[in-house]
Protein backbone atom coordinates (compact mmCIF):
# COMPACT_ATOMS: atom_id res chain seq x y z
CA UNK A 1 -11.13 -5.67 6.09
CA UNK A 2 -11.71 -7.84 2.66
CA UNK A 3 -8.54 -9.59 1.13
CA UNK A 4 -7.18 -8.43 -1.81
CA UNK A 5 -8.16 -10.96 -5.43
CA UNK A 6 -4.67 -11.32 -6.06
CA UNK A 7 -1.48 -12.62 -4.30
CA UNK A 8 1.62 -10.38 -4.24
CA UNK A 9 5.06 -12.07 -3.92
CA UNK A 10 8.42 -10.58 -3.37
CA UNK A 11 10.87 -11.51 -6.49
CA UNK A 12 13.76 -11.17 -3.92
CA UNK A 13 12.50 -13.76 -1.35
CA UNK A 14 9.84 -15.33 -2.61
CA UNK A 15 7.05 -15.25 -0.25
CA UNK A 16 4.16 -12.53 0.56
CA UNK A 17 5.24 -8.94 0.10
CA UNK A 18 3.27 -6.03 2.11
CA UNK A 19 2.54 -2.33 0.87
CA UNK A 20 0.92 0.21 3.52
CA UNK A 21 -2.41 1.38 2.31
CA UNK A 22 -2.48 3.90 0.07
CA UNK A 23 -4.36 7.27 2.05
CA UNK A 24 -4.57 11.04 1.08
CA UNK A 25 -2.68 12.93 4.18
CA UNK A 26 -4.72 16.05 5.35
CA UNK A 27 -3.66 19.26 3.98
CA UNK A 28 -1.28 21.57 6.58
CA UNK A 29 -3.27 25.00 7.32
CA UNK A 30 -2.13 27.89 6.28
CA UNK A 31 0.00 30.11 8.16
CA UNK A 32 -1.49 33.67 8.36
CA UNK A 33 0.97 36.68 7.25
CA UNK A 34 3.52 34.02 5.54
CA UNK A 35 3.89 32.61 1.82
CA UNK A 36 1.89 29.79 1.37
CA UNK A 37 2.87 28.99 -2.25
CA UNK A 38 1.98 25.83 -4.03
CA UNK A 39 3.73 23.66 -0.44
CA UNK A 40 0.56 23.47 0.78
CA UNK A 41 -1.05 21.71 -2.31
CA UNK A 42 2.12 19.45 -2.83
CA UNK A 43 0.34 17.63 0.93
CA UNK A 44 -2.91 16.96 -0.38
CA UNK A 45 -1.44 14.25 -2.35
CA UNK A 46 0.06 10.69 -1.62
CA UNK A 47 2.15 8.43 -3.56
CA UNK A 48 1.12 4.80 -4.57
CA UNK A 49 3.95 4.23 -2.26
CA UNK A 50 6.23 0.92 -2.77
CA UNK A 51 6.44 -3.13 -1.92
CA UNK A 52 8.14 -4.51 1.04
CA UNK A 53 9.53 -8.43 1.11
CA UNK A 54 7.47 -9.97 4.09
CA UNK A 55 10.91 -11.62 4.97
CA UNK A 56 14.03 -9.13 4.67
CA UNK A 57 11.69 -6.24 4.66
CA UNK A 58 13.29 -4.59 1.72
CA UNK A 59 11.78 -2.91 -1.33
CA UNK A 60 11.18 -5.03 -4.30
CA UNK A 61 9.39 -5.96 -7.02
CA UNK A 62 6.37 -8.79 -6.90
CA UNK A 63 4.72 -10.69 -9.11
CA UNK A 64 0.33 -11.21 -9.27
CA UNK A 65 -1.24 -14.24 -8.94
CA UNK A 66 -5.19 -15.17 -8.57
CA UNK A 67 -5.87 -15.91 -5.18
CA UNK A 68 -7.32 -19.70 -5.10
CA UNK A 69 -10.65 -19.53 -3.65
CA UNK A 70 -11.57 -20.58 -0.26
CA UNK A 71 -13.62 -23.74 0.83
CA UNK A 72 -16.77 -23.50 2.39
CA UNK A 73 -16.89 -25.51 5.72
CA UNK A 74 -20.05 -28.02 5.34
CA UNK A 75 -22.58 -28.11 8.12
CA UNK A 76 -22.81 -31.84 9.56
């Protein structure tokens, strides 16, 4: 898995907040003879979800920084 360009930190705590990846859940099937209705479309989506502190684990609000970039290792 790449890293991410930026750096997300927790306003709360200070130090590296987490969000689970954002994924489209797989629709529920249809029950045969019943109302399906629009509850089976309401599934097919996913929220953007929401950050977690990497040290209470509560939900917050980060800030975005650049991530520095990494140093290549020379060959000696």
């Amino acid at each position: 898995m790449t890293e991410s360009r930026n750096i997300y930190t927790s306003d709360c705590c200070g130090v590296l907040a987490t969000k689970p990846a954002c994924v489209k859940p797989h629709a529920m099937p249809k029950k045969k003879g019943g109302r399906t209705g629009d509850r089976s479309k309401a599934t097919e989506f996913s929220t953007l979800g929401h950050w977690a502190c990497g040290s209470c684990g509560k939900a917050c609000k980060v800030h975005v920084s650049l991530r520095p970039p990494k140093e290549e290792k020379a060959n000696v």
